[in-house]
C-alpha atoms as a PDB file:
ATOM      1  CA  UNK A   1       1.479  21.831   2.363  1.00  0.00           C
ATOM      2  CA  UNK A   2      -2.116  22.123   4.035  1.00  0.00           C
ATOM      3  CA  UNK A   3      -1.883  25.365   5.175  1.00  0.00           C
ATOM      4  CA  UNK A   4      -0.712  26.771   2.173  1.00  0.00           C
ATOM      5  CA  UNK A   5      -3.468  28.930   0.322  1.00  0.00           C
ATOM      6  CA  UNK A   6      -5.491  28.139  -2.505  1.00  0.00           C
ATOM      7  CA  UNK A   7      -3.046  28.793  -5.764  1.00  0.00           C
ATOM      8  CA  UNK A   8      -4.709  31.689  -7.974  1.00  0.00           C
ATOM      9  CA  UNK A   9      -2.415  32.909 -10.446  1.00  0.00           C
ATOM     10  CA  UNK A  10       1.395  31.838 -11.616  1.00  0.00           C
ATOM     11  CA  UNK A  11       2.935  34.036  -8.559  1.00  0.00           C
ATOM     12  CA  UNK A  12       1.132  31.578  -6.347  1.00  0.00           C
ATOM     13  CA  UNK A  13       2.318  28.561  -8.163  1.00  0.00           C
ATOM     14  CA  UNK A  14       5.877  29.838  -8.286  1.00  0.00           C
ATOM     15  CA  UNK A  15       5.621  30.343  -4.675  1.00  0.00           C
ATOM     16  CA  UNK A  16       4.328  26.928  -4.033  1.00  0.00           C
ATOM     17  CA  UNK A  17       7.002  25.114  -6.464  1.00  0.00           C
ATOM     18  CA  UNK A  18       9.915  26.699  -3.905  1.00  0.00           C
ATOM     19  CA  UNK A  19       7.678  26.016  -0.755  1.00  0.00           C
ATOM     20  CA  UNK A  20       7.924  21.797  -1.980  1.00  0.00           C
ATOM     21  CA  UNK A  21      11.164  21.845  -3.284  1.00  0.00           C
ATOM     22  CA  UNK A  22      12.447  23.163   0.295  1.00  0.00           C
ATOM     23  CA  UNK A  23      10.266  20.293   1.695  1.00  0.00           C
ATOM     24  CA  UNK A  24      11.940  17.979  -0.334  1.00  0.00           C
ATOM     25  CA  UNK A  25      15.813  18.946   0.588  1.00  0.00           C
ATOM     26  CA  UNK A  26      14.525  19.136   4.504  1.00  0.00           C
ATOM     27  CA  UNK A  27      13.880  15.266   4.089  1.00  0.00           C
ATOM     28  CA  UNK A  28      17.592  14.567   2.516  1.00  0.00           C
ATOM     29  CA  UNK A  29      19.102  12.855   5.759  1.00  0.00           C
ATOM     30  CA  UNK A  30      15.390  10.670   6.393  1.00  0.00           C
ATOM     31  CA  UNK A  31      17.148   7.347   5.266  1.00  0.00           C
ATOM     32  CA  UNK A  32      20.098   7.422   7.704  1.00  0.00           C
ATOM     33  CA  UNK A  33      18.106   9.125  10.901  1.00  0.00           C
ATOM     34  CA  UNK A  34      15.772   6.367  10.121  1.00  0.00           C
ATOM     35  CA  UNK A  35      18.665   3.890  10.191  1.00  0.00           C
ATOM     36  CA  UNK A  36      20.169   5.111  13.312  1.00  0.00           C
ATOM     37  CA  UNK A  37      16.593   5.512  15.054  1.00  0.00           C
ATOM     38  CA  UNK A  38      15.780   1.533  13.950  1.00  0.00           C
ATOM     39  CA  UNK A  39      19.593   0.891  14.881  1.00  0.00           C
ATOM     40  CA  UNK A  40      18.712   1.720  18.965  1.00  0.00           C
ATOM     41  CA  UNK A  41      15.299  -0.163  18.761  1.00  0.00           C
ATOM     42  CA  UNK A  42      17.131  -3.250  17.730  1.00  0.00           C
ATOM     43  CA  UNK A  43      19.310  -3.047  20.274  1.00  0.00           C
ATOM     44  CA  UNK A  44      17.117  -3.385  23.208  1.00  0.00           C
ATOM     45  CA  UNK A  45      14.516  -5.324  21.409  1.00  0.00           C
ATOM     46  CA  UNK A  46      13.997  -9.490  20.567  1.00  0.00           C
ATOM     47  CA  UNK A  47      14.414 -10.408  17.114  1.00  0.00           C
ATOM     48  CA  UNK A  48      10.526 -11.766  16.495  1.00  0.00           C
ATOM     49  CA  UNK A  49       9.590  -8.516  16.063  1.00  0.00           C
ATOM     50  CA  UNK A  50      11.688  -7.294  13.395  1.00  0.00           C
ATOM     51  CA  UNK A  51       9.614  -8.460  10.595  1.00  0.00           C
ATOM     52  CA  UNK A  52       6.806  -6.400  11.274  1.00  0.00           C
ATOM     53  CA  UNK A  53       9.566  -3.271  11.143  1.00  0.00           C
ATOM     54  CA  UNK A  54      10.580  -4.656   7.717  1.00  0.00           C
ATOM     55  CA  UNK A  55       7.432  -4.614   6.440  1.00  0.00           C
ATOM     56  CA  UNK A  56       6.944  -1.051   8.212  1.00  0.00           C
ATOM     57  CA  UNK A  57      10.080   0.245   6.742  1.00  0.00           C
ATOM     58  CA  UNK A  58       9.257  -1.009   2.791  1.00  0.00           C
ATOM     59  CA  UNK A  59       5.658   0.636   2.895  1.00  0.00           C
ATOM     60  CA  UNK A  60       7.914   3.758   4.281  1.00  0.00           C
ATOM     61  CA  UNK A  61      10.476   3.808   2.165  1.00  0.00           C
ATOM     62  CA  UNK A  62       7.734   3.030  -1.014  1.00  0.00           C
ATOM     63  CA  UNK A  63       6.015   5.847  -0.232  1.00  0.00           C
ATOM     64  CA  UNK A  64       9.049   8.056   0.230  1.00  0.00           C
ATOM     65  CA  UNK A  65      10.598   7.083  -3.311  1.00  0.00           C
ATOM     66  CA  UNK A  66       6.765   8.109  -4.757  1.00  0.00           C
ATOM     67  CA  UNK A  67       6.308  11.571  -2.687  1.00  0.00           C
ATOM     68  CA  UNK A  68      10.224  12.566  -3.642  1.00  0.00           C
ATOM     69  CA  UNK A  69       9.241  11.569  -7.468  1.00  0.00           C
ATOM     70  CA  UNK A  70       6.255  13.559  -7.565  1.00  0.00           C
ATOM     71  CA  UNK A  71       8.112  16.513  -6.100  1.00  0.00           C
ATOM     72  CA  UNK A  72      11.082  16.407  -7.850  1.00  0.00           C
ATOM     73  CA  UNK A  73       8.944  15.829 -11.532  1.00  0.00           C
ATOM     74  CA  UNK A  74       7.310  19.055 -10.271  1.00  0.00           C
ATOM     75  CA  UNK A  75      10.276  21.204  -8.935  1.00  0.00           C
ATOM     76  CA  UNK A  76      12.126  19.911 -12.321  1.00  0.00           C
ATOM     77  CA  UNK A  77       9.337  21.222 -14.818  1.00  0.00           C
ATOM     78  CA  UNK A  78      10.007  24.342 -13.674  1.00  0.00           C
ATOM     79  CA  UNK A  79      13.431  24.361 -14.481  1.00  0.00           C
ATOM     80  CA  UNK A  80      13.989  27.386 -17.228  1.00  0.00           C
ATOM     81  CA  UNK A  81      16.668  25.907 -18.277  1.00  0.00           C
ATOM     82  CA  UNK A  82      16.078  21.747 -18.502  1.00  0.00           C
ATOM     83  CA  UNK A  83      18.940  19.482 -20.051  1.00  0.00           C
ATOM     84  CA  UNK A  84      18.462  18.265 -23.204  1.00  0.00           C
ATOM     85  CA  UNK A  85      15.745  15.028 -23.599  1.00  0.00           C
ATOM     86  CA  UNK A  86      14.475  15.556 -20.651  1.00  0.00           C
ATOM     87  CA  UNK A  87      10.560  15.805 -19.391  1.00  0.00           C
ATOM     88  CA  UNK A  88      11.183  16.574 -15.158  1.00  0.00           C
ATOM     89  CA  UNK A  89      12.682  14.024 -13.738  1.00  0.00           C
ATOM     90  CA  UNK A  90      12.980  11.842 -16.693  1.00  0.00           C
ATOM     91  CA  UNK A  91      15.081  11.605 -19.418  1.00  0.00           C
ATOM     92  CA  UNK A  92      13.906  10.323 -22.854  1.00  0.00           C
ATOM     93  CA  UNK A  93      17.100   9.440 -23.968  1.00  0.00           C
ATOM     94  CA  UNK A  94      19.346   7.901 -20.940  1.00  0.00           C
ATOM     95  CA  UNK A  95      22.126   5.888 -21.812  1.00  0.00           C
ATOM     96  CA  UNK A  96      22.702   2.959 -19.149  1.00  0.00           C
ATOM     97  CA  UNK A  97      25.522   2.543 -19.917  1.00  0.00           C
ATOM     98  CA  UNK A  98      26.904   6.316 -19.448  1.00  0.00           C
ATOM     99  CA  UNK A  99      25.369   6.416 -15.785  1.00  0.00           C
ATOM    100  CA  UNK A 100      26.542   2.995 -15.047  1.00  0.00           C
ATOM    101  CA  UNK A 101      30.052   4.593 -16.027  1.00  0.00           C
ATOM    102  CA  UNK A 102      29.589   7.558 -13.626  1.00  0.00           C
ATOM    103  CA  UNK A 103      27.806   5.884 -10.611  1.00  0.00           C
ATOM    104  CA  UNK A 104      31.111   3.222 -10.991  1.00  0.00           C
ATOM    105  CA  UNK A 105      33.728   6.387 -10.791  1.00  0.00           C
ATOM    106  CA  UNK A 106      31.748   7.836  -7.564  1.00  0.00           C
ATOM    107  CA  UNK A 107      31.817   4.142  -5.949  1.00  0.00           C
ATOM    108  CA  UNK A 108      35.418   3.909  -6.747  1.00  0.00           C
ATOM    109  CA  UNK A 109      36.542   7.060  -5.403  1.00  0.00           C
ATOM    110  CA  UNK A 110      34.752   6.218  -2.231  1.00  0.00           C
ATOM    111  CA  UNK A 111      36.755   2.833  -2.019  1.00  0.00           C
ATOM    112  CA  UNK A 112      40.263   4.628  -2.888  1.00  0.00           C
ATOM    113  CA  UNK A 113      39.209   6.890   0.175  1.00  0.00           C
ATOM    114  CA  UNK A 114      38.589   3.989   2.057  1.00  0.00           C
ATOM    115  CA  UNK A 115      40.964   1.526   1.135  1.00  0.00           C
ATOM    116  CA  UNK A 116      43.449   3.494  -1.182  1.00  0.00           C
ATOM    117  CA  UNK A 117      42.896   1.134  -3.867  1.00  0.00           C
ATOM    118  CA  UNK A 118      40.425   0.079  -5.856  1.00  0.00           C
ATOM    119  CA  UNK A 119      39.266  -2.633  -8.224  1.00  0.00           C
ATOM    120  CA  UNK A 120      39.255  -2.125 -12.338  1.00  0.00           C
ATOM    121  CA  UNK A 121      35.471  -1.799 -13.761  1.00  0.00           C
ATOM    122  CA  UNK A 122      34.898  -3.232 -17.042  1.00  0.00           C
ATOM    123  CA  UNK A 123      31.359  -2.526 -18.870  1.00  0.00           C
ATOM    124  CA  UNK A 124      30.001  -3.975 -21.510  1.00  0.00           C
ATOM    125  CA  UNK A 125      27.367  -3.442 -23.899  1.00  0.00           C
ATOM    126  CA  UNK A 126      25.634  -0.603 -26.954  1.00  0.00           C
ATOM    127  CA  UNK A 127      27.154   2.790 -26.113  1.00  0.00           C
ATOM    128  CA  UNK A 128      24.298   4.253 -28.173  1.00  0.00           C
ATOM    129  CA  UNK A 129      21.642   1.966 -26.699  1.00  0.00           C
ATOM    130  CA  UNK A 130      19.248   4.954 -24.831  1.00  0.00           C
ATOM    131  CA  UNK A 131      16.029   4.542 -23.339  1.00  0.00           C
ATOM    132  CA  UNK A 132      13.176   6.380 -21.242  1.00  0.00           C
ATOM    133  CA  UNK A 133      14.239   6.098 -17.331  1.00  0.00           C
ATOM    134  CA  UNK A 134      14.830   8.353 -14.181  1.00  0.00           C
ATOM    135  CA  UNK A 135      19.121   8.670 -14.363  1.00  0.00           C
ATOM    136  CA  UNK A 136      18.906   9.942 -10.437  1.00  0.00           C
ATOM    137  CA  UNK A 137      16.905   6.625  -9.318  1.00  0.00           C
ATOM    138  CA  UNK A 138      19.075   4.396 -11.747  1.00  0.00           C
ATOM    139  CA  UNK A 139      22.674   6.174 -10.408  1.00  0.00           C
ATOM    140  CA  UNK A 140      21.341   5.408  -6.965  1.00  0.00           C
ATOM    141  CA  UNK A 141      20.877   1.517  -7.127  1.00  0.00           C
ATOM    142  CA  UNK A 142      24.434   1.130  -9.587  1.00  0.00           C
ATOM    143  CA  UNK A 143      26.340   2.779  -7.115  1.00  0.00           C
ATOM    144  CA  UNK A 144      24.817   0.513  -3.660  1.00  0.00           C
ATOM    145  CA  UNK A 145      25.140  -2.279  -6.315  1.00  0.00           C
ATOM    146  CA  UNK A 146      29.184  -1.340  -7.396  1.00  0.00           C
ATOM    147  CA  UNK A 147      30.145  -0.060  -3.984  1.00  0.00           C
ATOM    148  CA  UNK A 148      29.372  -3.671  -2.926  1.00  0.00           C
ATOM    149  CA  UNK A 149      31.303  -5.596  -5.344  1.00  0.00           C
ATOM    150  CA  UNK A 150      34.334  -2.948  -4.503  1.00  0.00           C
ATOM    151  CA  UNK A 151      34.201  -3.411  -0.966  1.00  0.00           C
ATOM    152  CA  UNK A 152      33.811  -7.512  -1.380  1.00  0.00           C
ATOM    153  CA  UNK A 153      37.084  -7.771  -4.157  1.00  0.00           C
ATOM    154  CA  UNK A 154      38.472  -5.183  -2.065  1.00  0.00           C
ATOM    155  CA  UNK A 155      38.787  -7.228   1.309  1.00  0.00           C
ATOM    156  CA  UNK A 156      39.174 -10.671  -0.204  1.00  0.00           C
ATOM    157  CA  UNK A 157      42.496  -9.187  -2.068  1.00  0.00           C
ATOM    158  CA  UNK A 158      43.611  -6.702   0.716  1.00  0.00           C
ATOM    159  CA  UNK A 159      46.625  -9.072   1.454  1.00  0.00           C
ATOM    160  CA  UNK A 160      46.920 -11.363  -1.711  1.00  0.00           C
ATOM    161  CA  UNK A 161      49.636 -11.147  -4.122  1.00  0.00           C
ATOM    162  CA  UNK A 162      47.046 -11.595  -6.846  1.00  0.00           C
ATOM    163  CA  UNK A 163      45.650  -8.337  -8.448  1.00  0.00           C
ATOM    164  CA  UNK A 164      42.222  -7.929  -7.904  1.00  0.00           C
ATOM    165  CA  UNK A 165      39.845  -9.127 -10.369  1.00  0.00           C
ATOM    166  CA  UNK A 166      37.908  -6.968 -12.205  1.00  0.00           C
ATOM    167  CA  UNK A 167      34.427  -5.886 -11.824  1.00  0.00           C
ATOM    168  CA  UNK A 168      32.255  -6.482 -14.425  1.00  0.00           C
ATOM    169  CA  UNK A 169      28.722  -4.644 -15.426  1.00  0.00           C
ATOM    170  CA  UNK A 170      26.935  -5.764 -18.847  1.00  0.00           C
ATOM    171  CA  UNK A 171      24.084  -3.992 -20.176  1.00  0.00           C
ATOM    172  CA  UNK A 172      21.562  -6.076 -22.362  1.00  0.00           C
ATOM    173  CA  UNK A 173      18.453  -4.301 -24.100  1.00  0.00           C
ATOM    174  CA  UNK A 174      15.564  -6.455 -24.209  1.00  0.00           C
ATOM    175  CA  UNK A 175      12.253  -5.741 -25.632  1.00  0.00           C
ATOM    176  CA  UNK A 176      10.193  -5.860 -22.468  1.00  0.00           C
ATOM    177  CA  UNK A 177      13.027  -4.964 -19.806  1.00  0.00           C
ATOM    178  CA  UNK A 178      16.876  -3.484 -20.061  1.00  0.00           C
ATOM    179  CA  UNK A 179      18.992  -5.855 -17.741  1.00  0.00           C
ATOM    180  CA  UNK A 180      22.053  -4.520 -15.915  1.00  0.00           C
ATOM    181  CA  UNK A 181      24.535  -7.576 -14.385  1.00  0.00           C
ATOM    182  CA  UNK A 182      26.602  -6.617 -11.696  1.00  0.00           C
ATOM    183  CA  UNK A 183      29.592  -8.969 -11.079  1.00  0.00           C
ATOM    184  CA  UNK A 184      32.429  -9.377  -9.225  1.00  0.00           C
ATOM    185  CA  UNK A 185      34.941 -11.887  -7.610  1.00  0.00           C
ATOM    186  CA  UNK A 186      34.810 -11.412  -3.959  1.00  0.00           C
ATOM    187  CA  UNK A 187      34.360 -14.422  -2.208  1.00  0.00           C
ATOM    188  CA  UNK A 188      30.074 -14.270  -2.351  1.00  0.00           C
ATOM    189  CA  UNK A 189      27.527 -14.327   0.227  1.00  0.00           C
ATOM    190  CA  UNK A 190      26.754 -17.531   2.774  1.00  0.00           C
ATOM    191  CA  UNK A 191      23.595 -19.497   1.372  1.00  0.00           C
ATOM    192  CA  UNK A 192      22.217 -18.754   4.914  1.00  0.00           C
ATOM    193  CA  UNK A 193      22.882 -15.143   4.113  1.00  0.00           C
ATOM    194  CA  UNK A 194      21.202 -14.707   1.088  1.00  0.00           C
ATOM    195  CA  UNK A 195      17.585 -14.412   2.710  1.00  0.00           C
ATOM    196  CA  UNK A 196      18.908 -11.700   5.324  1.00  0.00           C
ATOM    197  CA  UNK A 197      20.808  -9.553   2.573  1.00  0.00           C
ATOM    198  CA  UNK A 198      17.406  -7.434   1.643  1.00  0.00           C
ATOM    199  CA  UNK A 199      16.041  -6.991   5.470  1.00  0.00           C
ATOM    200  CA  UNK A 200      17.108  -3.900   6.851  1.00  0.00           C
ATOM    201  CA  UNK A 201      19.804  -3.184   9.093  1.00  0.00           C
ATOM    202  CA  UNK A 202      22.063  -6.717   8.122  1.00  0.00           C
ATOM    203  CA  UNK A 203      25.031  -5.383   6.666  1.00  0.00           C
ATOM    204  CA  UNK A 204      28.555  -6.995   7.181  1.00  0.00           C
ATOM    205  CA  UNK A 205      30.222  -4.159   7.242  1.00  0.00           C
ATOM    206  CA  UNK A 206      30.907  -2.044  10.406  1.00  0.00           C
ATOM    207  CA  UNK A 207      27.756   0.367  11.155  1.00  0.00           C
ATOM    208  CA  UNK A 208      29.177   3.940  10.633  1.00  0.00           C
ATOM    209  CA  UNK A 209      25.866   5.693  12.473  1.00  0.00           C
ATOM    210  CA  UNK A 210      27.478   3.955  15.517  1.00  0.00           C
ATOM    211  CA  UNK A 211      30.449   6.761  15.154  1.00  0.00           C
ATOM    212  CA  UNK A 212      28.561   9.532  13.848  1.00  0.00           C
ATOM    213  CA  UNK A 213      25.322  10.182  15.832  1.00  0.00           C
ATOM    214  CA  UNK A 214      24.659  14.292  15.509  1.00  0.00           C
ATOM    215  CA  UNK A 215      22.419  13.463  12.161  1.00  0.00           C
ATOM    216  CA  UNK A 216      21.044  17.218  12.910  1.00  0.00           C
ATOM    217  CA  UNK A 217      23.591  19.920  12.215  1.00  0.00           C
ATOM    218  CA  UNK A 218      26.044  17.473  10.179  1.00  0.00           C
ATOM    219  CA  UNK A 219      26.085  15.792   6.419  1.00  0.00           C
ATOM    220  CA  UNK A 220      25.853  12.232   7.248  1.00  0.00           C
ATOM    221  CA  UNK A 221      29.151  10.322   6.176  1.00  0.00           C
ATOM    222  CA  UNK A 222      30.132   8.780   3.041  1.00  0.00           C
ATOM    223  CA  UNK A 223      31.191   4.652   3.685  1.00  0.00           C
ATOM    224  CA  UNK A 224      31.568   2.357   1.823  1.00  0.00           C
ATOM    225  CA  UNK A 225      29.057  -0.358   3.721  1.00  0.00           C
ATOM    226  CA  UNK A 226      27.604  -0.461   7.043  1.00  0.00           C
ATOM    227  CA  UNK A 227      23.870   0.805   6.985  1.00  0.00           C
ATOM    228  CA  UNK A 228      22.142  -2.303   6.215  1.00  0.00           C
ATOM    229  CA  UNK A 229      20.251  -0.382   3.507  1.00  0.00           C
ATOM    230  CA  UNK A 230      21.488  -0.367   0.490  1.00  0.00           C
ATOM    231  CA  UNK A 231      20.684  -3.583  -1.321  1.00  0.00           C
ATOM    232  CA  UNK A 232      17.006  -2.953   0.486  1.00  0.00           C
ATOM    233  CA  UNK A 233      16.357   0.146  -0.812  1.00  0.00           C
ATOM    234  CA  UNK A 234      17.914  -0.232  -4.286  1.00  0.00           C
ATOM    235  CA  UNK A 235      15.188  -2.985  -4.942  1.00  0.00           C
ATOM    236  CA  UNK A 236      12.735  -0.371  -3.602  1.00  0.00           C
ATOM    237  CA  UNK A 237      13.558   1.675  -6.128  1.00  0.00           C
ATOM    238  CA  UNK A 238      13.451  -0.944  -9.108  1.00  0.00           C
ATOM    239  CA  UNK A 239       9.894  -1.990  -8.485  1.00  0.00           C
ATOM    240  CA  UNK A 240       8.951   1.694  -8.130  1.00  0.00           C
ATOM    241  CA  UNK A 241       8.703   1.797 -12.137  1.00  0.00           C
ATOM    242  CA  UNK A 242       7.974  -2.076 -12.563  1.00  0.00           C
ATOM    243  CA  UNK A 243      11.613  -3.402 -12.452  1.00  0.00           C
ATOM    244  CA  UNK A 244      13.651  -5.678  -9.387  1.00  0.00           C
ATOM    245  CA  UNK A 245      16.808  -6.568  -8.547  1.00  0.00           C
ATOM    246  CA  UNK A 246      17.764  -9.685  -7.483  1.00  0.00           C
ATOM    247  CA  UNK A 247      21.289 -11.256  -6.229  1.00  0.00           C
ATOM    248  CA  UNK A 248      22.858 -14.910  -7.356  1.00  0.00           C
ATOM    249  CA  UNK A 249      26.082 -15.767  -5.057  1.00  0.00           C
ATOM    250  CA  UNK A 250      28.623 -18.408  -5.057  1.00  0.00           C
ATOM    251  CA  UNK A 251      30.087 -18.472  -1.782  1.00  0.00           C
ATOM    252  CA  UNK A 252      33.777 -18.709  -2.307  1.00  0.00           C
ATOM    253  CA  UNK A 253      34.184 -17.442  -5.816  1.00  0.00           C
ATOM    254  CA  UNK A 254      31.607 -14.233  -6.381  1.00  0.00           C
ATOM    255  CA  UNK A 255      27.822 -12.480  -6.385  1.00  0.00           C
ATOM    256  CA  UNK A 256      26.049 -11.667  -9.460  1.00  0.00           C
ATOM    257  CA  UNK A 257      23.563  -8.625  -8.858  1.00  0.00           C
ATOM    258  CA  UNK A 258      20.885  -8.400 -11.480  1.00  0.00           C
ATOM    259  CA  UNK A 259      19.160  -5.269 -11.903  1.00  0.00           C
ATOM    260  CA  UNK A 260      15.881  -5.068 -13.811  1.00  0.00           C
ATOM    261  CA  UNK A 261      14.374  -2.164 -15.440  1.00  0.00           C
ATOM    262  CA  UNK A 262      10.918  -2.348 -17.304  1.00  0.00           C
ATOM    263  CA  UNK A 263      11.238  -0.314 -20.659  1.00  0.00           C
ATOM    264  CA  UNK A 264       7.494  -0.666 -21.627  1.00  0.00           C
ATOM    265  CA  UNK A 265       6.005   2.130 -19.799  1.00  0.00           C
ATOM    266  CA  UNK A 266       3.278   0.677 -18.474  1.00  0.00           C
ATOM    267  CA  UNK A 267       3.058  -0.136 -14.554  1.00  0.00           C
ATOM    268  CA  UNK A 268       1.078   0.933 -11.938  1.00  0.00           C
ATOM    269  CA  UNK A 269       2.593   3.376  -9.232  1.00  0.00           C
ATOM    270  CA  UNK A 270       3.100  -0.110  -6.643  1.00  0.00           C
ATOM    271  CA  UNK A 271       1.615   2.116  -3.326  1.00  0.00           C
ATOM    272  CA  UNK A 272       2.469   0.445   0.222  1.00  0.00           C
END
């Protein structure tokens, strides 16, 4: 981006707009290198350190969500042909409750991969409700967020009679934010789990970068769990425009997820 020359005219603009956007898909595979490259360190390291890697990671990751934002919003307003209601990156007129339904159908086609099975997802809430929001970022965090709940119903029931319980995702429109709740019936998360769940690299599933290490020439795999990232990142993402996400378990019944996304408009860019 430095040594690119001083823009002049639309030519050089157009020219510039290509030179990001191939920036942009160069950086697709950061999040799992990163994971794999943090995955070694922890290996031959103590554990009093790992705070100070947290804290390294979020001001990372933060900064990653903003530069990808800014290049996308860019790339995206020179689309010639942009989808209706839409200004870049966001739309004006996104229906939670339609990418809630898509981001659900991805996570379960993952889990009938995996499993070959998966839960029933029930939403609830104003097909017609819209609002202003990024669909990319909000797909993102519903799918760590119902790819969880799947994979926790999923192995609690593997070898019950019982059918699986549903998962269940209500949208509520409030006037300062739009809540998404995430919940399911899979057993829940230890009280002395609960602080762990949003450091990187804790994940109770099986790590799949310790199968597939070539993150150069190959796409990096589709699981269902294992990364440690997810739940991390997806909060990331939710303060990004002002929003959070936080997680309420009962061990031995469930985990409610609640996702919160500010509708005013009106927060800062949080920069690490």
């Amino acid at each position: 981006m430095r040594a690119f020359p001083e823009i002049k005219d639309s030519g050089d603009e157009k020219e510039f707009t290509q030179m990001i956007k191939a920036v942009k898909v160069r950086h697709n595979n950061v999040v799992p290198m990163m994971a794999l490259g943090v995955n070694q360190l922890k290996k031959g390291m103590n554990s009093g350190n790992l705070d100070e890697i947290h804290q390294f990671l979020d001001r990372f990751y933060l900064s990653r969500i903003g530069i990808r934002m800014l290049i996308g919003q860019h790339v995206e307003l020179h689309n010639p042909n942009p989808p209706l209601h839409t200004v870049g990156y966001i739309h004006t007129k996104m229906s939670p409750m339609e990418v809630a339904r898509n981001a659900s159908e991805d996570a379960r086609s993952i889990c009938f991969r995996e499993y070959g099975s998966a839960p029933e997802i029930n939403i609830y809430g104003d097909p017609s409700f819209t609002f202003p929001y990024v669909p990319t970022h909000l797909h993102l965090m519903m799918y760590e967020l119902v790819k969880n709940s799947l994979r926790a119903v999923q192995e609690r029931f593997v070898d019950s009679d019982r059918v699986a319980p549903p998962i269940r995702i209500i949208v509520a429109d409030g006037i300062e934010d739009v809540t998404i709740k995430v919940s399911d019936e899979g057993g829940g998360i230890a009280r002395s789990g609960l602080p762990k769940i949003f450091t990187y690299l804790y994940s109770t599933a099986r790590n799949p970068l310790e199968e597939e290490v070539d993150l150069g020439t190959a796409d990096v795999p589709v699981t269902m769990a294992g990364y440690g990232y997810g739940l991390p990142i997806s909060r990331l993402y939710a303060r990004y425009f002002g929003g959070d996400l936080q997680i309420i378990s009962m061990e031995g019944y469930g985990t409610d997820a609640y996702l919160h996304l500010s509708r005013l408009g009106d927060s800062q860019e949080p920069l690490p």
